[in-house]
PDB file of N, CA and C in Angstrom:
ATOM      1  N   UNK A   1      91.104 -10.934  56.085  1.00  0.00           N
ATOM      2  CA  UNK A   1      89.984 -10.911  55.148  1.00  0.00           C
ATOM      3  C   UNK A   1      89.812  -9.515  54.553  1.00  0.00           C
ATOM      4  N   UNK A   2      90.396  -8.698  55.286  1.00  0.00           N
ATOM      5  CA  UNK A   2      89.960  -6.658  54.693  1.00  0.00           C
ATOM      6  C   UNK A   2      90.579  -6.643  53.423  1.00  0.00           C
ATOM      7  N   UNK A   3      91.549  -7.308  53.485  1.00  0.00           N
ATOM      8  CA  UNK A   3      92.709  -6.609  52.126  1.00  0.00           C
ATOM      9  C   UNK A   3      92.067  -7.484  50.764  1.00  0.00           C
ATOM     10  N   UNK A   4      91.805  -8.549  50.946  1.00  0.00           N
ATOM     11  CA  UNK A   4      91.168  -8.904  49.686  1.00  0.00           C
ATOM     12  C   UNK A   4      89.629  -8.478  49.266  1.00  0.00           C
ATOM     13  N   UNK A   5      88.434  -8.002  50.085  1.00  0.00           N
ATOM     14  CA  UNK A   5      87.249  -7.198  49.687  1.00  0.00           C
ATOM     15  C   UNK A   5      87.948  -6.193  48.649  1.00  0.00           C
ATOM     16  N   UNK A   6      86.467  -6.313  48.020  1.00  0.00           N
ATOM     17  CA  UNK A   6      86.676  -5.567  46.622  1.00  0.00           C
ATOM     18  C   UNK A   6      85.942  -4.486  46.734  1.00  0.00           C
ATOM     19  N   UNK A   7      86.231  -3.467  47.887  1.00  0.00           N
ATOM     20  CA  UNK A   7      85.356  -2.347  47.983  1.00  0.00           C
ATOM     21  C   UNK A   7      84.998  -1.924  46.893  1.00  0.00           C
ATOM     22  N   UNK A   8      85.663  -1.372  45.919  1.00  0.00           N
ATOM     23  CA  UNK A   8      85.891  -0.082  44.821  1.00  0.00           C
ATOM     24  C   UNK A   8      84.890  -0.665  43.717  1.00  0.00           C
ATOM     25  N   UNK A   9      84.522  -2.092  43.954  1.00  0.00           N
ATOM     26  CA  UNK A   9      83.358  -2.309  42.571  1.00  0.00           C
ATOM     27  C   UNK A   9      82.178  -1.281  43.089  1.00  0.00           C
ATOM     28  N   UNK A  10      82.064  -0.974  44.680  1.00  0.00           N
ATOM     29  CA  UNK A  10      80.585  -0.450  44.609  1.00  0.00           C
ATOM     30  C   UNK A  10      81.211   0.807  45.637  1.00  0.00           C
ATOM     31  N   UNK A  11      81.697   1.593  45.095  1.00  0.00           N
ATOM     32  CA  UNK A  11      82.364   2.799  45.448  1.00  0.00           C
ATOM     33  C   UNK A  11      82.317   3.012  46.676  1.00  0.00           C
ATOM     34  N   UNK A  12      83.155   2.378  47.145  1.00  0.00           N
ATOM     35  CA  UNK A  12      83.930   1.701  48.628  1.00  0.00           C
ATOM     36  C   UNK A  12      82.862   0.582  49.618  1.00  0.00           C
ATOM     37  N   UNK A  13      81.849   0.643  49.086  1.00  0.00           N
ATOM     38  CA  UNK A  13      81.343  -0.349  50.011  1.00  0.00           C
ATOM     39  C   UNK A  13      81.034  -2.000  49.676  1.00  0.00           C
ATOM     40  N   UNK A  14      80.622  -2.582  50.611  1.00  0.00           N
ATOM     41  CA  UNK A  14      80.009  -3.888  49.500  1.00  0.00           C
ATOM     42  C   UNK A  14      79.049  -4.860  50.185  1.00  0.00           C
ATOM     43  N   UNK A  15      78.019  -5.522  50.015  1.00  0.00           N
ATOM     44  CA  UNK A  15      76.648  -5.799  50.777  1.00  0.00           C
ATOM     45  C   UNK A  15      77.288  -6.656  51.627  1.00  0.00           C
ATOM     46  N   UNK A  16      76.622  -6.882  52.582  1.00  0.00           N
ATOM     47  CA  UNK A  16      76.995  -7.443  53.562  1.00  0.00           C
ATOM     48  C   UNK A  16      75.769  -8.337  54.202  1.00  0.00           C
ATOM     49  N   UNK A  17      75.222  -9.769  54.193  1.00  0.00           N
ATOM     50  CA  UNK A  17      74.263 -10.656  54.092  1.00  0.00           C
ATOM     51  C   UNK A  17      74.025 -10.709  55.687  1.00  0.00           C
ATOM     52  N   UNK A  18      73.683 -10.639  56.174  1.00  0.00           N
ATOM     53  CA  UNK A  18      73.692 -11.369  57.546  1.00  0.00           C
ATOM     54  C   UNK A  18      72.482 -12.836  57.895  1.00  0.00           C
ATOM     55  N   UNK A  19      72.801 -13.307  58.585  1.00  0.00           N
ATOM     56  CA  UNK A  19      71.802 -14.746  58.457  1.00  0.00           C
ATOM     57  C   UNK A  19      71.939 -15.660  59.729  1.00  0.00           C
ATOM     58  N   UNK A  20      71.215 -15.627  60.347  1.00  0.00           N
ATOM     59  CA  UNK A  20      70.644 -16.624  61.531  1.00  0.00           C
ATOM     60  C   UNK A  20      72.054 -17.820  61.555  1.00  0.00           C
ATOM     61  N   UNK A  21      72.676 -18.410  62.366  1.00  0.00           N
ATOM     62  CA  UNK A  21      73.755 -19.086  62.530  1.00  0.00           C
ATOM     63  C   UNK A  21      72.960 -20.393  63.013  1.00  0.00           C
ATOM     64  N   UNK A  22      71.649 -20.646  63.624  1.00  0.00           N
ATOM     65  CA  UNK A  22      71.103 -21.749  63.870  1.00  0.00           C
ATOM     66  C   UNK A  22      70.182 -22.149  62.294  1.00  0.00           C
ATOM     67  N   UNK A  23      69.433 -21.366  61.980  1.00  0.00           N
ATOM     68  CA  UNK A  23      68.387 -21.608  61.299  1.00  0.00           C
ATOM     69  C   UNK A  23      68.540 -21.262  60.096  1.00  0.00           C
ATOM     70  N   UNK A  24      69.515 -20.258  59.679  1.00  0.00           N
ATOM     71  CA  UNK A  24      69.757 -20.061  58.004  1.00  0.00           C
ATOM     72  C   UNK A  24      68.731 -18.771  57.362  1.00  0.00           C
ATOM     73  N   UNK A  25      67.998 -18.545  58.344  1.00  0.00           N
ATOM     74  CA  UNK A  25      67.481 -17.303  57.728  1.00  0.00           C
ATOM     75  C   UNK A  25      68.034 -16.434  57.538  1.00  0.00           C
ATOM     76  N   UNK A  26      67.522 -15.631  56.263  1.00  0.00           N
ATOM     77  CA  UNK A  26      68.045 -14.230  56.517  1.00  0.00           C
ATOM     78  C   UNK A  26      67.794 -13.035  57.005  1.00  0.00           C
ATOM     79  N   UNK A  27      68.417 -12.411  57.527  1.00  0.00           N
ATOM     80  CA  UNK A  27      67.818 -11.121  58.539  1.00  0.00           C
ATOM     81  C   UNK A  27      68.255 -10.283  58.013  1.00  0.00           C
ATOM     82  N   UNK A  28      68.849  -9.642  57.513  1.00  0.00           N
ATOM     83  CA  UNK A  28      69.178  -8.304  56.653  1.00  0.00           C
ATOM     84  C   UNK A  28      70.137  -8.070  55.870  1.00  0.00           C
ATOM     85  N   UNK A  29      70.002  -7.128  54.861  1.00  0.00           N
ATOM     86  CA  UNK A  29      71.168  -6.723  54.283  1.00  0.00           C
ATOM     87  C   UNK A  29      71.675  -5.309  54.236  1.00  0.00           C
ATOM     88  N   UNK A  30      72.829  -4.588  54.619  1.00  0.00           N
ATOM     89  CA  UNK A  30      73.299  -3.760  55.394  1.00  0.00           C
ATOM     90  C   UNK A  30      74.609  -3.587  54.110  1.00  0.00           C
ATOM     91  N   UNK A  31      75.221  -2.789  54.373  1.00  0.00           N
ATOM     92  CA  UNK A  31      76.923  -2.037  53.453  1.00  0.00           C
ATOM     93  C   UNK A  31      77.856  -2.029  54.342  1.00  0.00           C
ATOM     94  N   UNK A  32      79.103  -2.527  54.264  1.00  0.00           N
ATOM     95  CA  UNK A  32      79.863  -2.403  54.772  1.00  0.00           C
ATOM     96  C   UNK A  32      81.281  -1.608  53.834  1.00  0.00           C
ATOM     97  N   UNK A  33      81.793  -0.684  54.742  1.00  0.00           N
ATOM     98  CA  UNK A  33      83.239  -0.152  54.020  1.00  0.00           C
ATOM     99  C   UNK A  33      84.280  -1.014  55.057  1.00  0.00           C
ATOM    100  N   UNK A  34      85.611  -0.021  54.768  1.00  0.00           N
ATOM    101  CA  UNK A  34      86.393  -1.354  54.598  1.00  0.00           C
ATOM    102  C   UNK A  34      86.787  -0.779  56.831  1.00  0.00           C
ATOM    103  N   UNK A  35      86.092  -0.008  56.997  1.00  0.00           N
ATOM    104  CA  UNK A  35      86.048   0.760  58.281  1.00  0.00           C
ATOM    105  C   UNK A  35      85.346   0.130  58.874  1.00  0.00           C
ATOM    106  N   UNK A  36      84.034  -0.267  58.430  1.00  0.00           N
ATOM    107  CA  UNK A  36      83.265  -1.317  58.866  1.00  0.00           C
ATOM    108  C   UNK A  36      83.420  -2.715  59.442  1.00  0.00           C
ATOM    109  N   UNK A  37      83.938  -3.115  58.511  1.00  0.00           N
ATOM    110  CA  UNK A  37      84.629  -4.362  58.169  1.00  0.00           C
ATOM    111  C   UNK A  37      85.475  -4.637  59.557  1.00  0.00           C
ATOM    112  N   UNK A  38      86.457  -4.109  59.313  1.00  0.00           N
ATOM    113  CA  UNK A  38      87.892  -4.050  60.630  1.00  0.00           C
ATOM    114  C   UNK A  38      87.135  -3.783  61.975  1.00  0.00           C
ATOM    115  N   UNK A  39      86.312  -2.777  62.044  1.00  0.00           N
ATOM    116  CA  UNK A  39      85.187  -2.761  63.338  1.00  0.00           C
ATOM    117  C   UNK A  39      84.890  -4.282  63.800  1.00  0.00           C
ATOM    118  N   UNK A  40      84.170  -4.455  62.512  1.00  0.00           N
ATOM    119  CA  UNK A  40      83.017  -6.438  62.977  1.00  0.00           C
ATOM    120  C   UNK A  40      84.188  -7.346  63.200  1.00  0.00           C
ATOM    121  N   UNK A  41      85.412  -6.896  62.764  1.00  0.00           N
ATOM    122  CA  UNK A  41      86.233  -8.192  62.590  1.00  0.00           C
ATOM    123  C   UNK A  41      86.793  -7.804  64.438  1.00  0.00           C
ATOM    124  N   UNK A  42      86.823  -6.738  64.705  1.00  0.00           N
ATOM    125  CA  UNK A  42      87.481  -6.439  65.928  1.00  0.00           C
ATOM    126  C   UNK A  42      86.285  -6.834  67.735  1.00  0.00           C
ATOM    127  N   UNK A  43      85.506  -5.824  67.229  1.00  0.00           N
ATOM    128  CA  UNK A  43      84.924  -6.198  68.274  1.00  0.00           C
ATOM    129  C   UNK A  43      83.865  -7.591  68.288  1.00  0.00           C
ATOM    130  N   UNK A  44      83.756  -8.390  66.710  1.00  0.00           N
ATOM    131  CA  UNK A  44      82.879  -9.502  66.621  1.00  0.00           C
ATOM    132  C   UNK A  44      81.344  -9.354  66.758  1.00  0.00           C
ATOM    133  N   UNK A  45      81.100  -8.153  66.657  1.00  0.00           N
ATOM    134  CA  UNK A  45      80.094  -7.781  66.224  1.00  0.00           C
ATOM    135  C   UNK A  45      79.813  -6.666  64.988  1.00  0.00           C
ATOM    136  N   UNK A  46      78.252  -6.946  64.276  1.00  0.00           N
ATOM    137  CA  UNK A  46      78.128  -6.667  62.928  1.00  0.00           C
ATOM    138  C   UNK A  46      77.981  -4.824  62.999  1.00  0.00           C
ATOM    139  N   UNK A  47      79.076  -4.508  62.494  1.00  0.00           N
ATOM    140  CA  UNK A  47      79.357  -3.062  62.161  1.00  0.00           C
ATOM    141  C   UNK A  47      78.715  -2.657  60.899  1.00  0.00           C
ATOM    142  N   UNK A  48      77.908  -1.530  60.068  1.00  0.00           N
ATOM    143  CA  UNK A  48      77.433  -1.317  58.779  1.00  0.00           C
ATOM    144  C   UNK A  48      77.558   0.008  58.824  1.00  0.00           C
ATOM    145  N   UNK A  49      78.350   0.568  57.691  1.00  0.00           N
ATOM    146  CA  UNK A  49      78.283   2.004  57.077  1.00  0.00           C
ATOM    147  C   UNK A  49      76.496   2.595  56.489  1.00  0.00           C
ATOM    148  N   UNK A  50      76.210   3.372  57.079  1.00  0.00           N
ATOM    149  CA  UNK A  50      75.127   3.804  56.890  1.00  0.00           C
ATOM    150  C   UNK A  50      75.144   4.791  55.941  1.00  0.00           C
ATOM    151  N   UNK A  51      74.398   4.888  54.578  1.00  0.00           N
ATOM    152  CA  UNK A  51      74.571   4.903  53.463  1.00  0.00           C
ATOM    153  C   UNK A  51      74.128   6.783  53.369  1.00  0.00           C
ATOM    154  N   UNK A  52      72.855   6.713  53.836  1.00  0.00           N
ATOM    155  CA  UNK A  52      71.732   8.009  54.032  1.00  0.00           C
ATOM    156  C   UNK A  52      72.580   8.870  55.491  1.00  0.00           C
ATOM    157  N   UNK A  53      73.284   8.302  56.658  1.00  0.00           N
ATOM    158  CA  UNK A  53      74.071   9.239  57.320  1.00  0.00           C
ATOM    159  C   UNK A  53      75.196   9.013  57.354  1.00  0.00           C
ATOM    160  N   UNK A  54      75.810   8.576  56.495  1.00  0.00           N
ATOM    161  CA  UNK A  54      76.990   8.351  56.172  1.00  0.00           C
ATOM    162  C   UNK A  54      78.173   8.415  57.017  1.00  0.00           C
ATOM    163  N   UNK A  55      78.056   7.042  57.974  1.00  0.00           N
ATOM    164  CA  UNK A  55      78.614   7.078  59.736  1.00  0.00           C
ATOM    165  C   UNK A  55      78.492   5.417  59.765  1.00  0.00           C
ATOM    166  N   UNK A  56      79.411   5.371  60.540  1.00  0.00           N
ATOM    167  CA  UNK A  56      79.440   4.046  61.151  1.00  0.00           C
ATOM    168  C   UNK A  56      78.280   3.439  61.780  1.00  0.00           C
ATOM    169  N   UNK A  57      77.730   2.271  62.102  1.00  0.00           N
ATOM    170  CA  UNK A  57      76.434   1.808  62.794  1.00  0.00           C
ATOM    171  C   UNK A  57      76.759   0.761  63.478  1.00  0.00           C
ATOM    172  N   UNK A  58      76.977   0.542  64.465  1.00  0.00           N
ATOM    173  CA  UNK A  58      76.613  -0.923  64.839  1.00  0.00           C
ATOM    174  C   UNK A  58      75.280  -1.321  65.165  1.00  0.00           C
ATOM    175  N   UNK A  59      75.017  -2.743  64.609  1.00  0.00           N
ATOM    176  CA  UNK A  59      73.483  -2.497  64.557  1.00  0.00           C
ATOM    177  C   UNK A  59      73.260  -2.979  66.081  1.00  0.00           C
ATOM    178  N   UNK A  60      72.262  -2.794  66.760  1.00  0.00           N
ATOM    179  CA  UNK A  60      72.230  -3.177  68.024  1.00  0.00           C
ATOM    180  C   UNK A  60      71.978  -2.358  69.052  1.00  0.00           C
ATOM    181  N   UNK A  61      72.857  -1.119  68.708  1.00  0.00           N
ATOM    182  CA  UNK A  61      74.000  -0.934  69.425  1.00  0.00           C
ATOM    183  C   UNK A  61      72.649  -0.192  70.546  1.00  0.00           C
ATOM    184  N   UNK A  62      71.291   0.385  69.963  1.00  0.00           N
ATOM    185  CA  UNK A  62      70.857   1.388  71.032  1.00  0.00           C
ATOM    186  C   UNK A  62      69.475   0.206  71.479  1.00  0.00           C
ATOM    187  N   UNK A  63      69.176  -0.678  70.832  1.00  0.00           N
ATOM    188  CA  UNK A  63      68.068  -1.423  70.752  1.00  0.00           C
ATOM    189  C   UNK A  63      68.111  -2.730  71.815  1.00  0.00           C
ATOM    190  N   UNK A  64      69.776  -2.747  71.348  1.00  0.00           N
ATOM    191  CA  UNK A  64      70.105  -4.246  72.437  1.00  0.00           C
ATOM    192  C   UNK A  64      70.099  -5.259  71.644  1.00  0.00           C
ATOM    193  N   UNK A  65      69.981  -5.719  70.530  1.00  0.00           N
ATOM    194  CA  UNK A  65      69.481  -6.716  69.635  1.00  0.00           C
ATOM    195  C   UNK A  65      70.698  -6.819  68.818  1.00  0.00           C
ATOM    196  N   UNK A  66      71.724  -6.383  69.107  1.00  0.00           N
ATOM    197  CA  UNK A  66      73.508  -6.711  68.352  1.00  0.00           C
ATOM    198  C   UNK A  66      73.475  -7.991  67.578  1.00  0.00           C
ATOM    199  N   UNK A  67      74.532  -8.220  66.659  1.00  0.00           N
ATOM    200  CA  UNK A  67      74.504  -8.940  65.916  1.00  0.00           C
ATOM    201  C   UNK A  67      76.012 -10.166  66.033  1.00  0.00           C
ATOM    202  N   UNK A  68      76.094 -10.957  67.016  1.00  0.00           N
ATOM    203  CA  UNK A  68      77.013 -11.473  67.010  1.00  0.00           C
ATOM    204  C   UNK A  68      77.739 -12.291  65.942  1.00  0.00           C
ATOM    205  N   UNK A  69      78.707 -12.211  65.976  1.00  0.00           N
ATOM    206  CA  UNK A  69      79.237 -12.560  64.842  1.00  0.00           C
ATOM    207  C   UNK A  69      79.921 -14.061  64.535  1.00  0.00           C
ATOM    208  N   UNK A  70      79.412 -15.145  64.408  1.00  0.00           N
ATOM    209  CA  UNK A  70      80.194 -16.306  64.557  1.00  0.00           C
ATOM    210  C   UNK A  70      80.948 -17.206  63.415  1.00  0.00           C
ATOM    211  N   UNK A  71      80.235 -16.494  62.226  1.00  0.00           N
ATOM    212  CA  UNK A  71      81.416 -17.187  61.265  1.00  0.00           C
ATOM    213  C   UNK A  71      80.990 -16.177  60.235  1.00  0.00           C
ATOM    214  N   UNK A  72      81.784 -15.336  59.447  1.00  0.00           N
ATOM    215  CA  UNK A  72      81.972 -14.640  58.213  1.00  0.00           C
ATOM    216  C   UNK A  72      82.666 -15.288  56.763  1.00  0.00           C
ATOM    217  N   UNK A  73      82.497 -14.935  56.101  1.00  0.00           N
ATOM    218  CA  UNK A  73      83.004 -15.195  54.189  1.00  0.00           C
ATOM    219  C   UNK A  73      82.159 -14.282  53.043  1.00  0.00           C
ATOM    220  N   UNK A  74      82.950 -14.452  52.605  1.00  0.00           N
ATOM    221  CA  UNK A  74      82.924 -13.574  50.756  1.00  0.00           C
ATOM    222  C   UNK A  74      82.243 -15.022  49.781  1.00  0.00           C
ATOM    223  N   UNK A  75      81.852 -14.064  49.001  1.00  0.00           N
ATOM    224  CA  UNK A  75      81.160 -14.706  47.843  1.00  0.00           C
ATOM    225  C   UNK A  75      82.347 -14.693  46.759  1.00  0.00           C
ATOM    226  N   UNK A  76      82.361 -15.884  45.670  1.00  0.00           N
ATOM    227  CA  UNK A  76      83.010 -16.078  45.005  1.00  0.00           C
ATOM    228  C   UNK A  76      84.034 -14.914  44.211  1.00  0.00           C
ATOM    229  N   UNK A  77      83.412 -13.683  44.405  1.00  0.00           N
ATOM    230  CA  UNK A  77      84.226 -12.841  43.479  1.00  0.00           C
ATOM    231  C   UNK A  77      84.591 -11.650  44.221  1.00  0.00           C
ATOM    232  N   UNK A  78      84.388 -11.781  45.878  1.00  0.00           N
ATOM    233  CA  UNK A  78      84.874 -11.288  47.133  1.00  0.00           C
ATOM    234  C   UNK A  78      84.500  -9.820  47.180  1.00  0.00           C
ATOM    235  N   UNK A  79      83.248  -9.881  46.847  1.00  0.00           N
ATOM    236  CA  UNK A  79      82.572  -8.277  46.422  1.00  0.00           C
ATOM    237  C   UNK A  79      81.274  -8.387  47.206  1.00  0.00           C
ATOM    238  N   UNK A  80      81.254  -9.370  48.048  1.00  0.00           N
ATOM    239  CA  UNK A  80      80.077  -9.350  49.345  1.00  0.00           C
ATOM    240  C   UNK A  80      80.428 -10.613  50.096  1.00  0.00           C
ATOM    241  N   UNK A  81      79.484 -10.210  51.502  1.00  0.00           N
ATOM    242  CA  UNK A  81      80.233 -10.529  52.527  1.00  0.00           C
ATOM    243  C   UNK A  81      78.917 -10.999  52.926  1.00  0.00           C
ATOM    244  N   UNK A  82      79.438 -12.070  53.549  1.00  0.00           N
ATOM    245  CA  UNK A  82      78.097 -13.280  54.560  1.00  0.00           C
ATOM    246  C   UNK A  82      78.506 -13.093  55.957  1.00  0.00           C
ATOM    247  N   UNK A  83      77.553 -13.216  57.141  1.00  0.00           N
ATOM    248  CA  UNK A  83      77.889 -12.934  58.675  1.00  0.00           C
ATOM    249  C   UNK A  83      77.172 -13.500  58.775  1.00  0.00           C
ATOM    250  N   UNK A  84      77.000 -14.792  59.434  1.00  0.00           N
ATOM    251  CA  UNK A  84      76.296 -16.001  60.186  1.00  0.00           C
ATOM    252  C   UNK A  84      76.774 -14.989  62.090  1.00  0.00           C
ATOM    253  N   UNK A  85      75.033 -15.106  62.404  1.00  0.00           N
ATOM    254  CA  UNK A  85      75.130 -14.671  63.495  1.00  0.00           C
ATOM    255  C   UNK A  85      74.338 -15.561  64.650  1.00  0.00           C
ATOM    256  N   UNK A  86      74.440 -14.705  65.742  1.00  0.00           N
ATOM    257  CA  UNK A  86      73.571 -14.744  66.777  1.00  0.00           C
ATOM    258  C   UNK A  86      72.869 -13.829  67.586  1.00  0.00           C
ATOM    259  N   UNK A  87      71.796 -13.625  67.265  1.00  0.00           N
ATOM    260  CA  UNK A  87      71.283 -12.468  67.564  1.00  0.00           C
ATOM    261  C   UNK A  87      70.975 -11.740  69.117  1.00  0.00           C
ATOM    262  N   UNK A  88      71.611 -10.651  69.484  1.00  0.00           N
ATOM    263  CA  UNK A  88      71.341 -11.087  71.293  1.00  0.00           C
ATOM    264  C   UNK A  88      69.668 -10.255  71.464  1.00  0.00           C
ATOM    265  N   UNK A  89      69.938  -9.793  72.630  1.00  0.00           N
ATOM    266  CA  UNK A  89      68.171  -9.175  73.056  1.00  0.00           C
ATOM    267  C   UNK A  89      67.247  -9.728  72.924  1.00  0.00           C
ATOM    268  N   UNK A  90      66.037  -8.559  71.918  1.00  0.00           N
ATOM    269  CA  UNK A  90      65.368  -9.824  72.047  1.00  0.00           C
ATOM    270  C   UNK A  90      64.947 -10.041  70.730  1.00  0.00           C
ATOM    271  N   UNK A  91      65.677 -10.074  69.607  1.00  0.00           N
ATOM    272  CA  UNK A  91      65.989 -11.244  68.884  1.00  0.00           C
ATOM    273  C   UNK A  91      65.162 -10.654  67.214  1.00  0.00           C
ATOM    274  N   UNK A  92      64.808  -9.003  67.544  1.00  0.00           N
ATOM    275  CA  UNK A  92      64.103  -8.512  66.755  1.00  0.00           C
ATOM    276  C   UNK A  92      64.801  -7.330  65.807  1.00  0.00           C
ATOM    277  N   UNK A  93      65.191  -7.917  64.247  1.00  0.00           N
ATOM    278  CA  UNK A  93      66.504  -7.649  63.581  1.00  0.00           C
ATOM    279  C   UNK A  93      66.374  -6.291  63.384  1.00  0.00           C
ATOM    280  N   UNK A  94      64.716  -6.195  62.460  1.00  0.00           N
ATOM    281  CA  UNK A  94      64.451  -5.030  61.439  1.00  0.00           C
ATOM    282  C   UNK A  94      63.874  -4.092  62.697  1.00  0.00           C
ATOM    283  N   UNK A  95      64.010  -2.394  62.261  1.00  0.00           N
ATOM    284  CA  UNK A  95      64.060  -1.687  62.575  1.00  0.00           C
ATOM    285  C   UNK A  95      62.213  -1.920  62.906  1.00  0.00           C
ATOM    286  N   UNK A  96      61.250  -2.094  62.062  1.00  0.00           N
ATOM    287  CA  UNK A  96      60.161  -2.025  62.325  1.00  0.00           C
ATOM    288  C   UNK A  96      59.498  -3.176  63.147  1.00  0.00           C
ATOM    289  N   UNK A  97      60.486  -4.094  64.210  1.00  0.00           N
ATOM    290  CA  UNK A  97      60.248  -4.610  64.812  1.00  0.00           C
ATOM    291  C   UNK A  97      59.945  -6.091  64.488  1.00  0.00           C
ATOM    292  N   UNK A  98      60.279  -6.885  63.675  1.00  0.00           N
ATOM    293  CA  UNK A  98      60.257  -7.922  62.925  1.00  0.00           C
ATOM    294  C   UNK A  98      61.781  -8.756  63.275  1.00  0.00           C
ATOM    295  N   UNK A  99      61.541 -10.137  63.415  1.00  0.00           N
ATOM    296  CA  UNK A  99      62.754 -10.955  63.448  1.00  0.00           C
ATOM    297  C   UNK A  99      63.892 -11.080  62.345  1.00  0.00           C
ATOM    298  N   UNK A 100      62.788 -10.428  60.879  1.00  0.00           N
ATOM    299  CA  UNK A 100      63.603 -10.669  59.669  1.00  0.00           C
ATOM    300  C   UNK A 100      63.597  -9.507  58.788  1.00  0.00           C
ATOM    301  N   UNK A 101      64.150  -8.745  58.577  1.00  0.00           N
ATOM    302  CA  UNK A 101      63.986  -7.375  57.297  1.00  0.00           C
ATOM    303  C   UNK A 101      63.076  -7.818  56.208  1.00  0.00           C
ATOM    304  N   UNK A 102      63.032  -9.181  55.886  1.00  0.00           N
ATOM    305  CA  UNK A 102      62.468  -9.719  54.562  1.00  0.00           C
ATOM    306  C   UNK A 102      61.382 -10.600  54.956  1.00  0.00           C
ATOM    307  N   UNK A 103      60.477  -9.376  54.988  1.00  0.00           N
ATOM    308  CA  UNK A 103      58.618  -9.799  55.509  1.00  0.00           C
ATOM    309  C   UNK A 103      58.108  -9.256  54.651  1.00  0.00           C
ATOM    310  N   UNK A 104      58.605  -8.551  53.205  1.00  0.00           N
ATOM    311  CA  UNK A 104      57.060  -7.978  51.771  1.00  0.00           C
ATOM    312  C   UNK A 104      57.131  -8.773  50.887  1.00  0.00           C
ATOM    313  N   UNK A 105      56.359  -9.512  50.780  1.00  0.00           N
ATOM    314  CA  UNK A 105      55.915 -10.475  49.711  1.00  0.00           C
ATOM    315  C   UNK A 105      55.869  -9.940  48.409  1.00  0.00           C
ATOM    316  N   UNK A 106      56.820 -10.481  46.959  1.00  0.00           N
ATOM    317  CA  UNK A 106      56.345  -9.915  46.011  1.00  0.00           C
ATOM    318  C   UNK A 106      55.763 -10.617  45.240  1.00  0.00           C
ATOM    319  N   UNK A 107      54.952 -10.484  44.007  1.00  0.00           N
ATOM    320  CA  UNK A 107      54.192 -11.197  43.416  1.00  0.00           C
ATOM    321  C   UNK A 107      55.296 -11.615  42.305  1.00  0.00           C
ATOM    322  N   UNK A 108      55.119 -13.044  42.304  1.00  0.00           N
ATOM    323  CA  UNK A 108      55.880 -13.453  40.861  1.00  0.00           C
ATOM    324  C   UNK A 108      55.318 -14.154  40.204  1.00  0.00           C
ATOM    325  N   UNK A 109      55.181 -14.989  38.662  1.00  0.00           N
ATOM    326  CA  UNK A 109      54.464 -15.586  38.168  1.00  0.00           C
ATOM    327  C   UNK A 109      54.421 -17.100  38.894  1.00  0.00           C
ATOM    328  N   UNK A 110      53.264 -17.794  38.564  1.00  0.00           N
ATOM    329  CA  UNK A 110      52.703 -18.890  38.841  1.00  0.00           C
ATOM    330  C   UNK A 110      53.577 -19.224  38.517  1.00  0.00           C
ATOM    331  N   UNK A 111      54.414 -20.890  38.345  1.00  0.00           N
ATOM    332  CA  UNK A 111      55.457 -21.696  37.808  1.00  0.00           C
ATOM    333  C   UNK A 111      54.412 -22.774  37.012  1.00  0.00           C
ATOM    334  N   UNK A 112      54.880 -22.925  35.944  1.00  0.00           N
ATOM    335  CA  UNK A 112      54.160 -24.127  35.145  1.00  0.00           C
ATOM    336  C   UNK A 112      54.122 -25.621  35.808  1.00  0.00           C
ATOM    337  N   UNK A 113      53.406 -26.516  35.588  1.00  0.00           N
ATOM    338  CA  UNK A 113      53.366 -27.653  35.957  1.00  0.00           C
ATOM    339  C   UNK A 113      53.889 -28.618  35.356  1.00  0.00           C
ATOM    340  N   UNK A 114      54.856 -29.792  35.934  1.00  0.00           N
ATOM    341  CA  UNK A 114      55.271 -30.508  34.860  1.00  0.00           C
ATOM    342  C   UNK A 114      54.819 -31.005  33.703  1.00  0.00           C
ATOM    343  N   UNK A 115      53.460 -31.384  33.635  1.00  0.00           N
ATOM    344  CA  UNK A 115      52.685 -31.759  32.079  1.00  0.00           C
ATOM    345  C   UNK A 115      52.420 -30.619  31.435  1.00  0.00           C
ATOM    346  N   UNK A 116      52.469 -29.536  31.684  1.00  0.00           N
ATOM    347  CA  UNK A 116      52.638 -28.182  30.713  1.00  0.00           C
ATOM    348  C   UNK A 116      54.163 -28.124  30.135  1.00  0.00           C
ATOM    349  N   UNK A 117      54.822 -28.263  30.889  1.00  0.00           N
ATOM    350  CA  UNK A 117      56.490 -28.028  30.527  1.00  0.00           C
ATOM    351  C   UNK A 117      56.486 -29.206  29.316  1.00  0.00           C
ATOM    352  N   UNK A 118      56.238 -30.616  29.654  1.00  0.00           N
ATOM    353  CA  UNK A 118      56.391 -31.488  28.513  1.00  0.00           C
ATOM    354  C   UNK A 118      55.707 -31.574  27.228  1.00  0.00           C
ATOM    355  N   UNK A 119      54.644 -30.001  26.754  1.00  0.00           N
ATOM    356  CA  UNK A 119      53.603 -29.983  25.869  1.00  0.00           C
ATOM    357  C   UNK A 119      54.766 -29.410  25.005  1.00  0.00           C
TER     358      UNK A 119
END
């Protein structure tokens, strides 16, 4: 799977999805280089290039909360990467102690109602 990622669209790295393997949620999104990559693919757990210390990460790794790895794939144009996991410890992804990175609500518009749409 390394040799076909398309690091170089996002100057060597490329997002990397991770998502609950029972339930489909998503729990974070993280960068992976292609160092990264060969890491998660090796030891089967989720490896991420850390962008701000610019170093390898395994996430987990000091918290206990690792990211097992049970089925991976690329998105159609192989410029990001999906990791269906299993989360070990105790099960709490984001750094601020949350099961999911994606807990801030943003405001978007109301959606019209079907008898408005047909006016």
């Amino acid at each position: 799977m390394n040799d076909s990622i398309d690091f170089e669209k996002m100057g060597g790295l490329a997002p990397a999805i991770v998502q609950d393997n029972d339930t489909g949620e998503v729990l974070m999104l993280g960068f992976m280089n292609a160092e990264s990559l060969a890491l998660t693919q090796k030891t089967g757990f989720v490896t991420f290039y850390s962008r701000t210390r610019k170093k390898l990460w395994m996430k987990g790794e000091t918290s206990g909360n690792r990211l097992e790895v049970l089925y991976a794939s690329t998105d159609c144009d192989v410029d990001t990467l999906l990791f269906r996991v299993r989360v070990q410890g105790d099960g709490l992804v984001c750094h601020e102690g949350t099961r999911s990175c994606f807990t801030k609500e943003l405001p978007v518009a109301p959606r019209p109602s079907a008898a408005e749409v047909k006016r």
